[in-house]
N, C-alpha and C. Protein backbone atom coordinates (compact mmCIF):
# COMPACT_ATOMS: atom_id res chain seq x y z
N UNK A 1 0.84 -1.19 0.00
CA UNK A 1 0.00 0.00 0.00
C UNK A 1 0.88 1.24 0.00
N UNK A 2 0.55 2.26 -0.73
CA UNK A 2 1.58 3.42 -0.92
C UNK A 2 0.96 4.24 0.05
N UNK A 3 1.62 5.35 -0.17
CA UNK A 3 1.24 6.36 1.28
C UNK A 3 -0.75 6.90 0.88
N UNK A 4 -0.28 7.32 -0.41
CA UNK A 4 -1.08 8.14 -1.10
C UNK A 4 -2.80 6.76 -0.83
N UNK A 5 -2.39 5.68 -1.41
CA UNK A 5 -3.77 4.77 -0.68
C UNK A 5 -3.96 4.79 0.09
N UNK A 6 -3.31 4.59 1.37
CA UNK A 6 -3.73 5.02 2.38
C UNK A 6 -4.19 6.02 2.81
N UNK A 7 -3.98 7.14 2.51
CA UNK A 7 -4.61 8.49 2.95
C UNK A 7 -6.31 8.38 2.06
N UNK A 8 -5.88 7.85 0.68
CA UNK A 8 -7.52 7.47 0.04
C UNK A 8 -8.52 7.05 0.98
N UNK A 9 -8.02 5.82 2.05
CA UNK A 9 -9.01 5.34 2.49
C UNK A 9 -9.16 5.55 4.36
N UNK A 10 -8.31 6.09 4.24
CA UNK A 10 -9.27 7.45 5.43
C UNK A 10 -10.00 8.35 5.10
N UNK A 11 -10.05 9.33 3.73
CA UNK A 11 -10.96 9.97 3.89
C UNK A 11 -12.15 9.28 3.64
N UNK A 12 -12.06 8.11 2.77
CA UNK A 12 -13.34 7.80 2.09
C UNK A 12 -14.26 6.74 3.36
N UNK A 13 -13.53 5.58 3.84
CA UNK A 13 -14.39 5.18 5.21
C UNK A 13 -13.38 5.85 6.52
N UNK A 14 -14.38 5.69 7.59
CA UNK A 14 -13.80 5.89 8.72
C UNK A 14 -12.92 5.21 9.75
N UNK A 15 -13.41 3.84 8.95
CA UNK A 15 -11.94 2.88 9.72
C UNK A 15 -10.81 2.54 8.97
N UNK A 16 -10.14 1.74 9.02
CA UNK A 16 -8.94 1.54 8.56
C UNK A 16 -8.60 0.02 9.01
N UNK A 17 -8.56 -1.08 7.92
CA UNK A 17 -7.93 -2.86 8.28
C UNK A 17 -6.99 -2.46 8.18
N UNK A 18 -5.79 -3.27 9.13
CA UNK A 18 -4.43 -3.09 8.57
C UNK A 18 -4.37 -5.01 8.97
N UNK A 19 -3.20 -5.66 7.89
CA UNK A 19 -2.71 -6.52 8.82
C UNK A 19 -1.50 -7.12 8.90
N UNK A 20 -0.86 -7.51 9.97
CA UNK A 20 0.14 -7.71 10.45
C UNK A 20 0.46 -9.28 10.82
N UNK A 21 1.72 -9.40 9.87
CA UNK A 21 1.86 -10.55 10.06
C UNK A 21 0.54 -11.57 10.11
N UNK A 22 -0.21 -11.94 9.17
CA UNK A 22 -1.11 -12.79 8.72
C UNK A 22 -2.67 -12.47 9.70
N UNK A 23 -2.79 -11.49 10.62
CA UNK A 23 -4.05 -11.42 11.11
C UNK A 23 -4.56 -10.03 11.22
N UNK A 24 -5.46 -9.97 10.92
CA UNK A 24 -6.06 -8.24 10.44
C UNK A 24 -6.98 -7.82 11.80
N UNK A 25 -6.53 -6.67 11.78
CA UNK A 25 -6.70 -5.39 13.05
C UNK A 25 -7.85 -4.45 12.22
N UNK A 26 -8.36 -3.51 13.18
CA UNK A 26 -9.19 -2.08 12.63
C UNK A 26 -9.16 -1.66 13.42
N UNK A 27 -8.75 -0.24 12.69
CA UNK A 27 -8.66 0.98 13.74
C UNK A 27 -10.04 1.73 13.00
N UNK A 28 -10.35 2.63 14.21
CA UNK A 28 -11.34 3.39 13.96
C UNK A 28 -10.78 5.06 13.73
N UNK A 29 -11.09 5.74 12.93
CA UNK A 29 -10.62 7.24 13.05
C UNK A 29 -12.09 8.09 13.17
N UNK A 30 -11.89 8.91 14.24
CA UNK A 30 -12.42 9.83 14.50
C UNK A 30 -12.04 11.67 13.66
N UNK A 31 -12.53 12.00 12.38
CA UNK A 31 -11.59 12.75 11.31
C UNK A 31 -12.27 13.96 12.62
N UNK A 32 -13.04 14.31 13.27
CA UNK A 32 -13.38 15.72 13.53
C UNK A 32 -12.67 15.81 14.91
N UNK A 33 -12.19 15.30 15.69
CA UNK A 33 -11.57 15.15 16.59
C UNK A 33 -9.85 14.78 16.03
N UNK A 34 -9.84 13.92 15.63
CA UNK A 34 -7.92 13.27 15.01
C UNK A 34 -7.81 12.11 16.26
N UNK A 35 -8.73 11.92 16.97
CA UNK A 35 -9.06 11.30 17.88
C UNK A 35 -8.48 9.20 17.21
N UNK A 36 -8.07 8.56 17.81
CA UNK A 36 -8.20 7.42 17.27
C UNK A 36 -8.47 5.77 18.45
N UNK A 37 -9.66 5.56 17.85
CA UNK A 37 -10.03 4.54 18.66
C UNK A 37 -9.99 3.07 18.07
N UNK A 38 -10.27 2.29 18.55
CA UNK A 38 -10.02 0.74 18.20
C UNK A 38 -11.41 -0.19 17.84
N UNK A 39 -11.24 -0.73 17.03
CA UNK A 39 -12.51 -1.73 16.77
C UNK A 39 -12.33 -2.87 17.56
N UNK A 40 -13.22 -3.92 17.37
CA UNK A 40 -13.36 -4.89 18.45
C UNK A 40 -12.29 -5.43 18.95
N UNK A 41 -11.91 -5.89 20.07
CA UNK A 41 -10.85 -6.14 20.86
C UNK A 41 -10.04 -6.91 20.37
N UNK A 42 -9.08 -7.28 19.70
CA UNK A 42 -7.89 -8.87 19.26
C UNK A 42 -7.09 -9.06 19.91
N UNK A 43 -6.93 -9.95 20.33
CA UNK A 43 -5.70 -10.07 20.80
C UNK A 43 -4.75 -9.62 19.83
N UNK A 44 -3.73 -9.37 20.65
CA UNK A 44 -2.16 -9.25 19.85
C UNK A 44 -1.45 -9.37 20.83
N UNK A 45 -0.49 -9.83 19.64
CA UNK A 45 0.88 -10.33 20.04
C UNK A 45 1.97 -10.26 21.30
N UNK A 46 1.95 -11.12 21.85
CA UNK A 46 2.50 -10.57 23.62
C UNK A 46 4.01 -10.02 23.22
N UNK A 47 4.40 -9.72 22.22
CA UNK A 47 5.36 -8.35 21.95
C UNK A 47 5.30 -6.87 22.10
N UNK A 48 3.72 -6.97 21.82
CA UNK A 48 3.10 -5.70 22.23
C UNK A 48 2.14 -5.37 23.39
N UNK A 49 2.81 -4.07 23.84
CA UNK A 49 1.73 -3.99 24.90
C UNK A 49 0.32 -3.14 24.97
N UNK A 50 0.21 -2.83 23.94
CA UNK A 50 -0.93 -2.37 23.24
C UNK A 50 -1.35 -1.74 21.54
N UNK A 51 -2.39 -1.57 21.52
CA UNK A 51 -2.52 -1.50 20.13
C UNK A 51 -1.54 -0.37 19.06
N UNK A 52 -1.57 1.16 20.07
CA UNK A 52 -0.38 1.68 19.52
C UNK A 52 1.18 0.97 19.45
N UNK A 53 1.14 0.43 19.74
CA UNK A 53 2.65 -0.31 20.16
C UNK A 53 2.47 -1.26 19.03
N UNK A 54 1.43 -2.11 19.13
CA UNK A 54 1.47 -2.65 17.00
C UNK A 54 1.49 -1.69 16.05
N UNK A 55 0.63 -0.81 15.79
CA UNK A 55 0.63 0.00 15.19
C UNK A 55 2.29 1.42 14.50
N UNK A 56 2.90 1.24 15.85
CA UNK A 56 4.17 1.72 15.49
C UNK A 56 5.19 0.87 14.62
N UNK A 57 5.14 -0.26 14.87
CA UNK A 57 5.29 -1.05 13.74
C UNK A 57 5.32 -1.57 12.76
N UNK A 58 4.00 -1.21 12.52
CA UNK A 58 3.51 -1.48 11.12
C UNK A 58 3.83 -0.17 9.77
N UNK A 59 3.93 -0.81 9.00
CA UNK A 59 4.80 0.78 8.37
C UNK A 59 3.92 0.39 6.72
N UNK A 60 3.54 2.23 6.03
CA UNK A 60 3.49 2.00 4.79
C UNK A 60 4.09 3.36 4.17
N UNK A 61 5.07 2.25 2.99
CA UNK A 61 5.96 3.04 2.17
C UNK A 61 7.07 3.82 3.24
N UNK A 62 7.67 3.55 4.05
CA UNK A 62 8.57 3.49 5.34
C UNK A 62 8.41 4.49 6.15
N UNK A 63 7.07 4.99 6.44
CA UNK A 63 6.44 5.30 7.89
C UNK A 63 5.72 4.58 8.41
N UNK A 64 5.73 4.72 9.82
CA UNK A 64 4.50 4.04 10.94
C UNK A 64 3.76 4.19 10.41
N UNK A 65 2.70 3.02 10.47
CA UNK A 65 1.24 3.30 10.48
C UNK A 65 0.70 4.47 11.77
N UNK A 66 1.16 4.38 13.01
CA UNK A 66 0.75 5.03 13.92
C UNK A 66 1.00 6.73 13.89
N UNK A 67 2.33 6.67 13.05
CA UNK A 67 2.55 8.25 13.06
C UNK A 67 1.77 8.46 11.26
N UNK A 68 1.26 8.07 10.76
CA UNK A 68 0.58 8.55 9.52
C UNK A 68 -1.31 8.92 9.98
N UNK A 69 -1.51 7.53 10.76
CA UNK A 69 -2.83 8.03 11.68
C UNK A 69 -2.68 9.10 12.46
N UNK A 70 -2.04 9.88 13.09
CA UNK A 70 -1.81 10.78 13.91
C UNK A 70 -1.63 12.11 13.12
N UNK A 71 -1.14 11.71 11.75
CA UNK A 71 -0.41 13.51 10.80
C UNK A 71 -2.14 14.15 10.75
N UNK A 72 -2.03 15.59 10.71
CA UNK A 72 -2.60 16.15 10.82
C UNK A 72 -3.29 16.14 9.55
N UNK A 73 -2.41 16.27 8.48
CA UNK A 73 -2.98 16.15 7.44
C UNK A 73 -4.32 15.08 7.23
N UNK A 74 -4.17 14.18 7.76
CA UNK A 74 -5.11 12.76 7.53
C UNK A 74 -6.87 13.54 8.36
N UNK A 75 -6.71 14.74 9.22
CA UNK A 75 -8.03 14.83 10.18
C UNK A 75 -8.60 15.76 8.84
């Protein structure tokens, strides 16, 4: 996924699948706030100690997923 798709599909739905290492996550974005919340609970990986903490990990086109959900640009 390039940067530029990704930013497509925040504006167009409000969540976001990502997945990691063979099992798929959703984040929820809140665009009027920049606010970001989580869809139903998954476990993950006892490497991480929470969902931002996967999320910093996960990278498209060699940024975080977590710091591309967060750019201002994306609210």
């Amino acid at each position: 996924m390039t940067v530029e798709d990704f930013k497509n599909a925040i504006e167009v739905r409000r969540d976001f699948d990502f997945i990691y290492r063979g099992k798929r996550y959703v984040v929820n974005v809140s665009r009027k706030s920049g606010e970001i919340t989580f869809g139903e609970e998954y476990l993950i990986p006892k490497k991480f100690d929470s969902y931002r903490h996967l999320m910093a990990e996960c990278l498209v086109e060699g940024r975080n997923l977590l710091d591309l959900l967060c750019d201002c640009s994306f609210s």
